[in-house]
C-alpha atoms as a PDB file:
ATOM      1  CA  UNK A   1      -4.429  21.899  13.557  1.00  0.00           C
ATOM      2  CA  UNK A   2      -1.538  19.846  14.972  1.00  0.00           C
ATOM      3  CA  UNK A   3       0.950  22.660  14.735  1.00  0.00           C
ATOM      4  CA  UNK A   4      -0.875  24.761  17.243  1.00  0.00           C
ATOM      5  CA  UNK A   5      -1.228  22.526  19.893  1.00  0.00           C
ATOM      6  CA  UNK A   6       0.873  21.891  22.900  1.00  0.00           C
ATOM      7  CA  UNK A   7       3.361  19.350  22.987  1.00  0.00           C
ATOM      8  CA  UNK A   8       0.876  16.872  25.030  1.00  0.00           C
ATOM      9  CA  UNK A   9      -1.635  17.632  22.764  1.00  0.00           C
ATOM     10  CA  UNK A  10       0.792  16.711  19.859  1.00  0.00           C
ATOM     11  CA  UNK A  11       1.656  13.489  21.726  1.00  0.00           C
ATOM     12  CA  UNK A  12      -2.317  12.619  21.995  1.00  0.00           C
ATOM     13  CA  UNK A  13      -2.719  12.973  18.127  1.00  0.00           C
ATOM     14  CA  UNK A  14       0.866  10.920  17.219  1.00  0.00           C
ATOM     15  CA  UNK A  15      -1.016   8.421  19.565  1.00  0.00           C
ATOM     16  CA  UNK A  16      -4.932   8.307  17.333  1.00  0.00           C
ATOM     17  CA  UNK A  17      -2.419   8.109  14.135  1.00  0.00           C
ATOM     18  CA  UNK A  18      -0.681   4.844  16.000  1.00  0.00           C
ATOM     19  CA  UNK A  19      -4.116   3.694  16.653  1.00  0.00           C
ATOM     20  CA  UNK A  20      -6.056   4.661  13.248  1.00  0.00           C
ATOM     21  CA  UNK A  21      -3.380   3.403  11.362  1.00  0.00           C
ATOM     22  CA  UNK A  22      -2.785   0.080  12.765  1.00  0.00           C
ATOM     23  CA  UNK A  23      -6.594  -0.154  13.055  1.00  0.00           C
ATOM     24  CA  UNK A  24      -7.192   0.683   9.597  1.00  0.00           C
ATOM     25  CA  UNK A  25      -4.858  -2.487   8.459  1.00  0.00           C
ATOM     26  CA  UNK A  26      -6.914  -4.905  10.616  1.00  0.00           C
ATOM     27  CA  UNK A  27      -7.706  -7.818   7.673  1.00  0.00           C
ATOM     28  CA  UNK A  28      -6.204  -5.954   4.952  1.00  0.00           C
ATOM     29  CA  UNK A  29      -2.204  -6.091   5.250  1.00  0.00           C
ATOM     30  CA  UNK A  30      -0.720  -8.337   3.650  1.00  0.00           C
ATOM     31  CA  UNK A  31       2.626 -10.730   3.932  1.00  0.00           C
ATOM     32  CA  UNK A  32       4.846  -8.340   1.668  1.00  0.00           C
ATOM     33  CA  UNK A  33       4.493  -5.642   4.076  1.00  0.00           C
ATOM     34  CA  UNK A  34       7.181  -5.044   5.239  1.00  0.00           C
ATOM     35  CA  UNK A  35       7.044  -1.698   7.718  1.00  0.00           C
ATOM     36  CA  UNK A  36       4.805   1.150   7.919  1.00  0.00           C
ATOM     37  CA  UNK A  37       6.110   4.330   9.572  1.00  0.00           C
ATOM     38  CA  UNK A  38       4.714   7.951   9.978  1.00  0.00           C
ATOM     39  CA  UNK A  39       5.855  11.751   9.422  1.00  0.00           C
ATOM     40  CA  UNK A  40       4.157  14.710   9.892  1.00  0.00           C
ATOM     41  CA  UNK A  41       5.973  18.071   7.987  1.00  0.00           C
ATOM     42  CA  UNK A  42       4.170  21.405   8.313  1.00  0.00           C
ATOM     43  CA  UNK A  43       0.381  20.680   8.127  1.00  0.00           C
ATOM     44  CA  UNK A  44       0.578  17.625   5.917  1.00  0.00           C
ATOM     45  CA  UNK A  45       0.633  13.887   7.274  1.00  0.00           C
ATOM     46  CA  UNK A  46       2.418  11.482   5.415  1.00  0.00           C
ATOM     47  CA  UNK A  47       1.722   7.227   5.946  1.00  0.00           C
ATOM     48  CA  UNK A  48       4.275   5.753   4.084  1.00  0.00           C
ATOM     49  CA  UNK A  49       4.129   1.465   3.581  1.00  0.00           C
ATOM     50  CA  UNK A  50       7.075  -0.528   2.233  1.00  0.00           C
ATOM     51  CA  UNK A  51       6.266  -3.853   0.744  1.00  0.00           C
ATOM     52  CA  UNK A  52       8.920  -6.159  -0.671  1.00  0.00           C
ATOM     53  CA  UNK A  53       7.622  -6.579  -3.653  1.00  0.00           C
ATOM     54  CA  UNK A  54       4.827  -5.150  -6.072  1.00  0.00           C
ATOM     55  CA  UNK A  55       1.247  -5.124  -4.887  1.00  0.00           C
ATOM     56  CA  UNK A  56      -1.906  -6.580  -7.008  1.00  0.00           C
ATOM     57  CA  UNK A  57      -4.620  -3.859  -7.643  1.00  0.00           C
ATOM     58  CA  UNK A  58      -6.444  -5.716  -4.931  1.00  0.00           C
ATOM     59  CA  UNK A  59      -3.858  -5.416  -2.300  1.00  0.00           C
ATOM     60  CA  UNK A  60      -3.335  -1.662  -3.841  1.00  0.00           C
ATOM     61  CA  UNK A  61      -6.684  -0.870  -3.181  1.00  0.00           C
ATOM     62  CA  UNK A  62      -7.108  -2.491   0.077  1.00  0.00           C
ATOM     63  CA  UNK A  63      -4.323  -0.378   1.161  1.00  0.00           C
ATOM     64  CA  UNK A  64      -5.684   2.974  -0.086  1.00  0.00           C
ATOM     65  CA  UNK A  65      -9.079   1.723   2.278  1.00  0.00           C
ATOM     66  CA  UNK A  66      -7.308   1.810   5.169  1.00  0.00           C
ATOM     67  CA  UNK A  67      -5.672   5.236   4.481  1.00  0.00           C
ATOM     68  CA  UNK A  68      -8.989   6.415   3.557  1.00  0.00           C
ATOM     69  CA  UNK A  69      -9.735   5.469   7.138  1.00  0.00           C
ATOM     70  CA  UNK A  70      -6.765   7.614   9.096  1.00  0.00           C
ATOM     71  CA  UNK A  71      -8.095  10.495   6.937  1.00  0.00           C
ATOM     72  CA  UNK A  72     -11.952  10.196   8.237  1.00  0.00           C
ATOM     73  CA  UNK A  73     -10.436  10.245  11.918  1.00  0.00           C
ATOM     74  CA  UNK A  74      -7.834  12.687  11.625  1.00  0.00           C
ATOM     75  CA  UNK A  75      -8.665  15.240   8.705  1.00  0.00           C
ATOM     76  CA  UNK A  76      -9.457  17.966  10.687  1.00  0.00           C
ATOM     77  CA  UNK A  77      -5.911  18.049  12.406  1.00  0.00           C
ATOM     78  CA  UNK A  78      -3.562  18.013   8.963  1.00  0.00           C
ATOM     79  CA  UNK A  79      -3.999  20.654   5.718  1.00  0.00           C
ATOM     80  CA  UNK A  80      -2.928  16.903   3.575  1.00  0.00           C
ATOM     81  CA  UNK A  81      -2.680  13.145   4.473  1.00  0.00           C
ATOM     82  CA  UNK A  82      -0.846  11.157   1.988  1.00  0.00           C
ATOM     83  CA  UNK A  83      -0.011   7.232   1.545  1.00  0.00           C
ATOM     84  CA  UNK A  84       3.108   6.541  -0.230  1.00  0.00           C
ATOM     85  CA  UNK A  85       3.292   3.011  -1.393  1.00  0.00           C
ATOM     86  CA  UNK A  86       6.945   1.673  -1.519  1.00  0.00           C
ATOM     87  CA  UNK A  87       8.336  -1.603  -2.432  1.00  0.00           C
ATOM     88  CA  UNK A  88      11.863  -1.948  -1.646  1.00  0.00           C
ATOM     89  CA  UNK A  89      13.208  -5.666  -1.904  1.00  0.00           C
ATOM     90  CA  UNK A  90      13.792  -7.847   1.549  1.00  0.00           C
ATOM     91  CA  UNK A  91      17.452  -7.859   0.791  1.00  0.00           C
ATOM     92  CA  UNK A  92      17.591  -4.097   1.488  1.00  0.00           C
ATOM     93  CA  UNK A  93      17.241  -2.799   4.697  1.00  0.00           C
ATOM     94  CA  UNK A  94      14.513  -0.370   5.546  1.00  0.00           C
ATOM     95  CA  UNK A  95      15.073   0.570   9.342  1.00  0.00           C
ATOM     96  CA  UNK A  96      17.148   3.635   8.642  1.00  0.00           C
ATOM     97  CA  UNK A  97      13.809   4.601   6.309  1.00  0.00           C
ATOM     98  CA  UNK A  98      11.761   5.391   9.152  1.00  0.00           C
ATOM     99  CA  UNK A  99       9.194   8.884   8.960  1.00  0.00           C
ATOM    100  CA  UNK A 100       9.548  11.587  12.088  1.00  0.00           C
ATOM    101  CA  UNK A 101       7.375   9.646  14.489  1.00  0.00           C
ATOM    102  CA  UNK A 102       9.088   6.624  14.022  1.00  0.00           C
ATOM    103  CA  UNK A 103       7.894   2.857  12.945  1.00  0.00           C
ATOM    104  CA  UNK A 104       4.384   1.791  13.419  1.00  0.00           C
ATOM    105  CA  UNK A 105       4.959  -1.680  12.036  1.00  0.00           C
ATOM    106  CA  UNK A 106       7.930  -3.114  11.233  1.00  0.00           C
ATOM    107  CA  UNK A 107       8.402  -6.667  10.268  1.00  0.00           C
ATOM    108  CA  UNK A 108      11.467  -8.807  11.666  1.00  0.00           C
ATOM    109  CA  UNK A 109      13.711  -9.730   8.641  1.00  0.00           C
ATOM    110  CA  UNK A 110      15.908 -12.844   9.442  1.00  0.00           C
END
């Protein structure tokens, strides 16, 4: 489990949730994305996505594939892994939104 490692080892599993994550989103995110970010509390991982506006079922669904794809590659290091959908309009910034390991996408807003 991720709380009993060492800090490297910590470091090595915040790096395969970078990598699953953004690998999971390979041909399925779409243009209202907007950031996706990371936090890990106690034994539970949480992916959350902001969009800027509300996703179809199909886009809902596409997104829920690619979590399902964090949790085949990390389950055995987190009690939970959650995906929090969020839509939060463009006019309202998101930076200061950011989970406990920081940004894994964010989108530039002009």
């Amino acid at each position: 489990m991720y709380a009993g490692k060492t800090k490297e080892e910590q470091v090595k599993v915040e790096n395969r949730i970078n990598l699953y994550t953004m690998y999971g989103l390979i041909d399925r995110a779409s243009k209202k994305m907007r950031g996706v970010t990371a936090s890990i509390a106690g034994q539970d991982l949480t992916i959350e996505m902001f969009f800027d506006s509300e996703l179809t079922e199909e886009e809902e669904e596409e997104m829920e594939c690619a979590h399902t794809d964090v949790v085949s590659d990390l389950y055995q290091e987190f009690v939970g892994i959650y995906l929090k959908l969020t839509v939060i309009p463009s006019s309202t910034p998101i930076y200061d939104q950011r989970g406990t390991l920081g940004w894994i996408y964010l989108r530039k807003e002009y």
